[in-house]
N, C-alpha and C. Protein backbone atom coordinates (compact mmCIF):
# COMPACT_ATOMS: atom_id res chain seq x y z
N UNK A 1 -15.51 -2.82 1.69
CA UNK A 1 -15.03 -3.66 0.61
C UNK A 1 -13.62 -4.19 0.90
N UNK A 2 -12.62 -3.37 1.37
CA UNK A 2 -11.75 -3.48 1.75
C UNK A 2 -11.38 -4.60 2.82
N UNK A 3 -11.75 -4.50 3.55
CA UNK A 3 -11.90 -6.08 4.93
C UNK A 3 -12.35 -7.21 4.61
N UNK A 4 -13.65 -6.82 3.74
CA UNK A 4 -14.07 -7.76 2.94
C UNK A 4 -13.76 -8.71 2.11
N UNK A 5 -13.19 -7.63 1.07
CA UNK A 5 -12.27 -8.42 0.33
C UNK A 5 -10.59 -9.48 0.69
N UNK A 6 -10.18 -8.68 1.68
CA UNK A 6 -9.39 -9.37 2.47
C UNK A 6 -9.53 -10.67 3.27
N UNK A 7 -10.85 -10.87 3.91
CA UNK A 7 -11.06 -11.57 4.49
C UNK A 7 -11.34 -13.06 3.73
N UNK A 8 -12.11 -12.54 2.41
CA UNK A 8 -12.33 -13.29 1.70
C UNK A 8 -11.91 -14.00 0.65
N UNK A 9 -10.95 -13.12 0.60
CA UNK A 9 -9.83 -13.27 -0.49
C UNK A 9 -9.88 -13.37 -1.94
N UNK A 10 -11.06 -11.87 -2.14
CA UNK A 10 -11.02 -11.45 -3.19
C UNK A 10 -10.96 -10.72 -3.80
N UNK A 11 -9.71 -10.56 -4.69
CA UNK A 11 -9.03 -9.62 -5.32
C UNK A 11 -9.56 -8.44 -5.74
N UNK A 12 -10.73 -8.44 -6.39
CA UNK A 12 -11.52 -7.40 -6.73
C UNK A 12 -12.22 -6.24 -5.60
N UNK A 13 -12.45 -6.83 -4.71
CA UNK A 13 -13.17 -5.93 -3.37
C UNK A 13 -12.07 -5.68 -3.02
N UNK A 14 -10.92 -5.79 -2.68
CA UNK A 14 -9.65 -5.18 -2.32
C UNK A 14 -9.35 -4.16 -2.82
N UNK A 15 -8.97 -4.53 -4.61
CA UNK A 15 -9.11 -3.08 -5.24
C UNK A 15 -9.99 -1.94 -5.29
N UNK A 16 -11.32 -2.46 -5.26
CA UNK A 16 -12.41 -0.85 -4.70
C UNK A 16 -12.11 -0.74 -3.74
N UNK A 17 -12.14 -1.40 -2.64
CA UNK A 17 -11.73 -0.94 -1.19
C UNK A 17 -10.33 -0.03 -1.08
N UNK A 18 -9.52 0.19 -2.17
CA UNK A 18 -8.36 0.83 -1.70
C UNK A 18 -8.34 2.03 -2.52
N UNK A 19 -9.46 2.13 -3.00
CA UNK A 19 -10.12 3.01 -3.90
C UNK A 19 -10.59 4.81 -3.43
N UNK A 20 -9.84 5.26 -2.76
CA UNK A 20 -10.19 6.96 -2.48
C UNK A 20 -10.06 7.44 -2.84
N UNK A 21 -11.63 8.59 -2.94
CA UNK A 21 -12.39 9.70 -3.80
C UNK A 21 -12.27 10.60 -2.84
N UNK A 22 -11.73 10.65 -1.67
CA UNK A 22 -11.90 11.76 -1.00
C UNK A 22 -10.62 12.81 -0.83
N UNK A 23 -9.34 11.86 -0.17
CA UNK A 23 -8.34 12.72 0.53
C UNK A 23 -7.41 12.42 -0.39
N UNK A 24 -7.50 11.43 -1.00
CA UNK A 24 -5.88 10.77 -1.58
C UNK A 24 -5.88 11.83 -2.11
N UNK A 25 -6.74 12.20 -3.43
CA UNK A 25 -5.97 12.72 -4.63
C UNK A 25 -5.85 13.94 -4.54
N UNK A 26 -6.11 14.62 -3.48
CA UNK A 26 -5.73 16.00 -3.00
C UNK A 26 -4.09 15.52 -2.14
N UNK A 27 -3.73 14.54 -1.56
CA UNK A 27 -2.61 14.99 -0.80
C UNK A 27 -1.88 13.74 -2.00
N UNK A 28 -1.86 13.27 -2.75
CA UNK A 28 -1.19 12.74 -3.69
C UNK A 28 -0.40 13.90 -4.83
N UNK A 29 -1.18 14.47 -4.85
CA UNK A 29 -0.03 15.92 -5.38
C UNK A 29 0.58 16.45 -4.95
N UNK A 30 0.62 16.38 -3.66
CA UNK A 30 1.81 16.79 -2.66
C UNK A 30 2.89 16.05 -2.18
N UNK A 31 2.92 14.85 -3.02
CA UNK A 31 4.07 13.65 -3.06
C UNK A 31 4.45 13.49 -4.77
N UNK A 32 5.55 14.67 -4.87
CA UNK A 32 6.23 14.36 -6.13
C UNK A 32 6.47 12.79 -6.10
N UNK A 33 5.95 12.25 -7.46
CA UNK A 33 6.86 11.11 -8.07
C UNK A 33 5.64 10.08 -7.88
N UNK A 34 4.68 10.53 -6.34
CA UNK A 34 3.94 9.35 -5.90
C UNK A 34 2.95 8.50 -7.20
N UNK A 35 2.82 9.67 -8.23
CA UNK A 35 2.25 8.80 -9.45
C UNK A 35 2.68 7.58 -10.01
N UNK A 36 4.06 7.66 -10.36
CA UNK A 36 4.98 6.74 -10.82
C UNK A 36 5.08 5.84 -9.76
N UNK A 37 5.23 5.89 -8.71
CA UNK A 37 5.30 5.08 -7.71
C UNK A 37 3.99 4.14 -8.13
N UNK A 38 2.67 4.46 -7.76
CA UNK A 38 1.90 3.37 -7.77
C UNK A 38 1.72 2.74 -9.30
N UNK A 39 1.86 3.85 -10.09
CA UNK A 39 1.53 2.84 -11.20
C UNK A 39 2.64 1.90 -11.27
N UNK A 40 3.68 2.14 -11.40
CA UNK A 40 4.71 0.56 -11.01
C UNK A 40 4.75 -0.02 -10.27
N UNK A 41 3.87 0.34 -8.88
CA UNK A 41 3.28 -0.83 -8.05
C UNK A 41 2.20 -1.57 -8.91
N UNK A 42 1.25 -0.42 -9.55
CA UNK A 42 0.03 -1.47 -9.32
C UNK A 42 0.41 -2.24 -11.03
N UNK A 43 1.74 -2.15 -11.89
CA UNK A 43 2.17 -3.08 -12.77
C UNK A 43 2.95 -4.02 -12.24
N UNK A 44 3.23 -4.37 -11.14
CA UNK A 44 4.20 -5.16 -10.51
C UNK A 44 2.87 -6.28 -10.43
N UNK A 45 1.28 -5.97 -10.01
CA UNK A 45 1.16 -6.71 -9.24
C UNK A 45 0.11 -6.55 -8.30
N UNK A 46 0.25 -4.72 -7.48
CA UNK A 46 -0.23 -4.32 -6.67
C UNK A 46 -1.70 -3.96 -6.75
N UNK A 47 -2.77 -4.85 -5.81
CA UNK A 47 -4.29 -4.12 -5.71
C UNK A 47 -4.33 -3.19 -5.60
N UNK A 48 -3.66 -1.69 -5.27
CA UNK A 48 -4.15 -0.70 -4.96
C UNK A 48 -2.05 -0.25 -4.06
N UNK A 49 -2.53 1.02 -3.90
CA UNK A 49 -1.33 2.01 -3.63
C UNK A 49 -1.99 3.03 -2.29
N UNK A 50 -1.57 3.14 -0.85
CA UNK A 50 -2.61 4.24 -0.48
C UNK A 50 -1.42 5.08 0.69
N UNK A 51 -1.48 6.26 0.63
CA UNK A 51 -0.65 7.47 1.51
C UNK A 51 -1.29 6.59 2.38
N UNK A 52 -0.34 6.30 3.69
CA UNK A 52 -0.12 5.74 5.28
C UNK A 52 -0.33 6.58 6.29
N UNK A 53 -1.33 6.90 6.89
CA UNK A 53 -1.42 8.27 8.00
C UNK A 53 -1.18 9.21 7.26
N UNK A 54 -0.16 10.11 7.90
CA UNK A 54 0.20 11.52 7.35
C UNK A 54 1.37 11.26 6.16
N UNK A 55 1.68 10.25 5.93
CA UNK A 55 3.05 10.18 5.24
C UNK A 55 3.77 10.44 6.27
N UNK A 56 5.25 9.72 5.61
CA UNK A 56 5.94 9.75 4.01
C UNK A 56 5.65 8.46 3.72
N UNK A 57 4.96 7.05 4.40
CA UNK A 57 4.71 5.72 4.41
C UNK A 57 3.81 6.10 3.13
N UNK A 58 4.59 4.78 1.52
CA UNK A 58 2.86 4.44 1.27
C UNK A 58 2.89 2.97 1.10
N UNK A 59 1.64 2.62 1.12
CA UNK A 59 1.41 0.66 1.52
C UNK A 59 0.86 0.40 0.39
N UNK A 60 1.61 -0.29 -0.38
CA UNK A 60 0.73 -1.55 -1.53
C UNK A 60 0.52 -2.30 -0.46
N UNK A 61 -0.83 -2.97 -1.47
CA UNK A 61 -1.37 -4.25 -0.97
C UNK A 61 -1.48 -4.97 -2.54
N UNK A 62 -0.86 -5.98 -2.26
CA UNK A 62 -1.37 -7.46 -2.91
C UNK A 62 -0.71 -8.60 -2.43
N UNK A 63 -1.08 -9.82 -3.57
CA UNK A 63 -0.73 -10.91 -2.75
C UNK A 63 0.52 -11.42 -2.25
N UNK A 64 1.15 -11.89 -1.45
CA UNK A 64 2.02 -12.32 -0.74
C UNK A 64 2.94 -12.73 -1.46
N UNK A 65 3.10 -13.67 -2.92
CA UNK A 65 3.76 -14.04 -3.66
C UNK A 65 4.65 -12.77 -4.29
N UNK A 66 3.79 -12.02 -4.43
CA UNK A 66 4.26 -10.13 -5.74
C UNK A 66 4.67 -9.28 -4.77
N UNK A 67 4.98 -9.49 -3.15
CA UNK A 67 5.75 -8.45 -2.35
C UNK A 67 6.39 -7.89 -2.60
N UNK A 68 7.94 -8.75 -2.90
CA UNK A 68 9.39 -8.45 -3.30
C UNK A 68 9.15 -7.61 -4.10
N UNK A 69 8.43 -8.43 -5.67
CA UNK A 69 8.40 -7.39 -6.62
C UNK A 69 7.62 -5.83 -7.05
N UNK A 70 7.01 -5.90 -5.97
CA UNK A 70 5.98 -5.17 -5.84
C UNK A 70 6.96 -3.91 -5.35
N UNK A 71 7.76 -4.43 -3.65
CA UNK A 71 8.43 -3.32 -3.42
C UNK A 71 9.57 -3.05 -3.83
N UNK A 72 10.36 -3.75 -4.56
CA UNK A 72 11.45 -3.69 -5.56
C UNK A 72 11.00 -2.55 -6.71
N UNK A 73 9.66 -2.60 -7.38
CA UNK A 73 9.09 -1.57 -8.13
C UNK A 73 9.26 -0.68 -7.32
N UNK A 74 8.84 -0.22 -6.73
CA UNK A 74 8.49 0.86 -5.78
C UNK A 74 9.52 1.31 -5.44
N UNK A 75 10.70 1.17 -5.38
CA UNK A 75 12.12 1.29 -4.71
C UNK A 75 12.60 2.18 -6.30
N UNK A 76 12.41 1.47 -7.16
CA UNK A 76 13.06 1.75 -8.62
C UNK A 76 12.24 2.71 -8.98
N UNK A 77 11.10 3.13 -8.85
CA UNK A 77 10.52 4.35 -9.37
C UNK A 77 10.47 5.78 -8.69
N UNK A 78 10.71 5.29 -7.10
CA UNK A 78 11.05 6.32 -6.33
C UNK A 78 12.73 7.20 -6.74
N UNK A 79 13.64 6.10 -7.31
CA UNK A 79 14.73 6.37 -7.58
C UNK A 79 15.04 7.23 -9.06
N UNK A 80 13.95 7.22 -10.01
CA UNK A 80 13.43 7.79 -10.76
C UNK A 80 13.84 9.25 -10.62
N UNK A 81 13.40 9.97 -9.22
CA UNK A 81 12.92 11.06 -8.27
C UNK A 81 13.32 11.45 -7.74
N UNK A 82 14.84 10.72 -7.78
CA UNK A 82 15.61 10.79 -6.41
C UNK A 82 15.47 11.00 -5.22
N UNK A 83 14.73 9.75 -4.96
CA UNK A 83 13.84 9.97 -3.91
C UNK A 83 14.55 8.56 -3.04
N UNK A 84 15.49 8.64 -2.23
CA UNK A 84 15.82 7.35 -0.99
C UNK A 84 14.48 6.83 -0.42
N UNK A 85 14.61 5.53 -0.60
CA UNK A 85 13.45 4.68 -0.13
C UNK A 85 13.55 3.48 0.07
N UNK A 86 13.28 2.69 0.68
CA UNK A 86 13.30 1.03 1.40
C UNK A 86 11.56 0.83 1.36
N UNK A 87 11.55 -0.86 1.43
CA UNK A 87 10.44 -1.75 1.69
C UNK A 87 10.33 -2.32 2.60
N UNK A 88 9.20 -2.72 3.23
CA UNK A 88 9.19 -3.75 3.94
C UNK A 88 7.87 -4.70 3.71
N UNK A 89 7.93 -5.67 3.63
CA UNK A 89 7.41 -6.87 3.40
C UNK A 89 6.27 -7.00 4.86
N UNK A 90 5.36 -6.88 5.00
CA UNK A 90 4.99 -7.14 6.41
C UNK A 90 3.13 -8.00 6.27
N UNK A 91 3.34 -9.05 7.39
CA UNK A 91 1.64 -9.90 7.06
C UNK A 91 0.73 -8.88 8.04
N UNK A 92 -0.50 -9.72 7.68
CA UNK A 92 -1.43 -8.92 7.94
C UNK A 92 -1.78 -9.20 9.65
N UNK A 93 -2.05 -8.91 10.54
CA UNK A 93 -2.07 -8.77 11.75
C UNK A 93 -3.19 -9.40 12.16
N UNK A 94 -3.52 -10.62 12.38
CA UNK A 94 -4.23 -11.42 12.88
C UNK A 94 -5.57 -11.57 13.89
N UNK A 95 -4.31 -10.98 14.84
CA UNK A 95 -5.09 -11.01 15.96
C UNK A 95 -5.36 -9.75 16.62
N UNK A 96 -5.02 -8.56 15.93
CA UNK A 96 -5.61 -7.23 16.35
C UNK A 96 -5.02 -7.15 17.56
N UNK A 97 -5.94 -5.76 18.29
CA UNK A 97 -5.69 -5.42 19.88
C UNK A 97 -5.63 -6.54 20.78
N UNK A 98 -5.00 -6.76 21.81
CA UNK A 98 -4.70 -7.48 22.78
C UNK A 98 -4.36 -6.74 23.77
N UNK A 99 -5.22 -7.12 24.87
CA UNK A 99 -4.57 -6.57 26.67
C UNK A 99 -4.04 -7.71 26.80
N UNK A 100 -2.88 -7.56 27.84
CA UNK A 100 -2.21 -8.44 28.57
C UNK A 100 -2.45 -8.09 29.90
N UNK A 101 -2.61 -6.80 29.92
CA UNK A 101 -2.62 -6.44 31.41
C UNK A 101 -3.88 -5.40 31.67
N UNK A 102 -4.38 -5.94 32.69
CA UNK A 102 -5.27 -4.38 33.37
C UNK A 102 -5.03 -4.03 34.62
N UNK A 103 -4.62 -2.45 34.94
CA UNK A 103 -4.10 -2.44 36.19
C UNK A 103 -5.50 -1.49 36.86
C-alpha cells in the first residue's frame, strides 16, 4: 500500500501503508514522548509517523508542501520531553540503487 500509494499519489494508501501492527507498538513504548511526537505530526499534516531502523530516527511522511510544518511540530513536541531534536526535509529517491562501477 505504501509504494503504492506513493507512486500514485494517494493519500489514503500511504496512510495504511505506514500503518504497523507488528513491531511499532512494542518498540514505541520504548521512546518516551514518541506519542506526542506523532500525534503533532500527524496534526501538522503528517500521513503516518514510523521508528527509522533501530532508532533514534523517526520519518513523517506527507506532502511536500506540510514538511516545514510537519517537522517544526515534531521539533516542538519533542521539546515538550526535553528531548534535543532537528529535521530534515528530504525527497524521495528516484532512482534507487545505481552501480557506477564493476570491478
Amino acid at each position: 500500500m505504501l509504494i503504492q500509494g506513493i507512486s500514485q499519489g494517494q493519500e489514503t494508501w500511504v496512510k495504511l501503508g505506514l500503518r504497523d501492527k507488528l513491531h511499532q507498538p512494542y518498540r514505541q513504548s520504548l521512546i518516551p514522548g514518541m506519542e506526542t511526537v506523532q500525534n503533532q505530526a500527524m496534526a501538522a499534516g503528517a500521513c503516518g509517523v514510523v521508528i527509522s531502523g533501530a532508532g533514534p530516527t523517526l520519518l513523517a511522511v506527507g506532502r511536500p508542501e506540510l514538511a516545514t510544518p510537519i517537522g517544526e511540530a515534531m521539533v516542538k513536541a519533542w521539546q515538550e520531553h526535553q528531548v534535543k531534536s532537528t529535521y530534515l526535509v528530504l525527497p524521495i529517491d528516484r532512482a534507487g540503487t545505481v552501480v557506477t562501477e564493476l570491478e
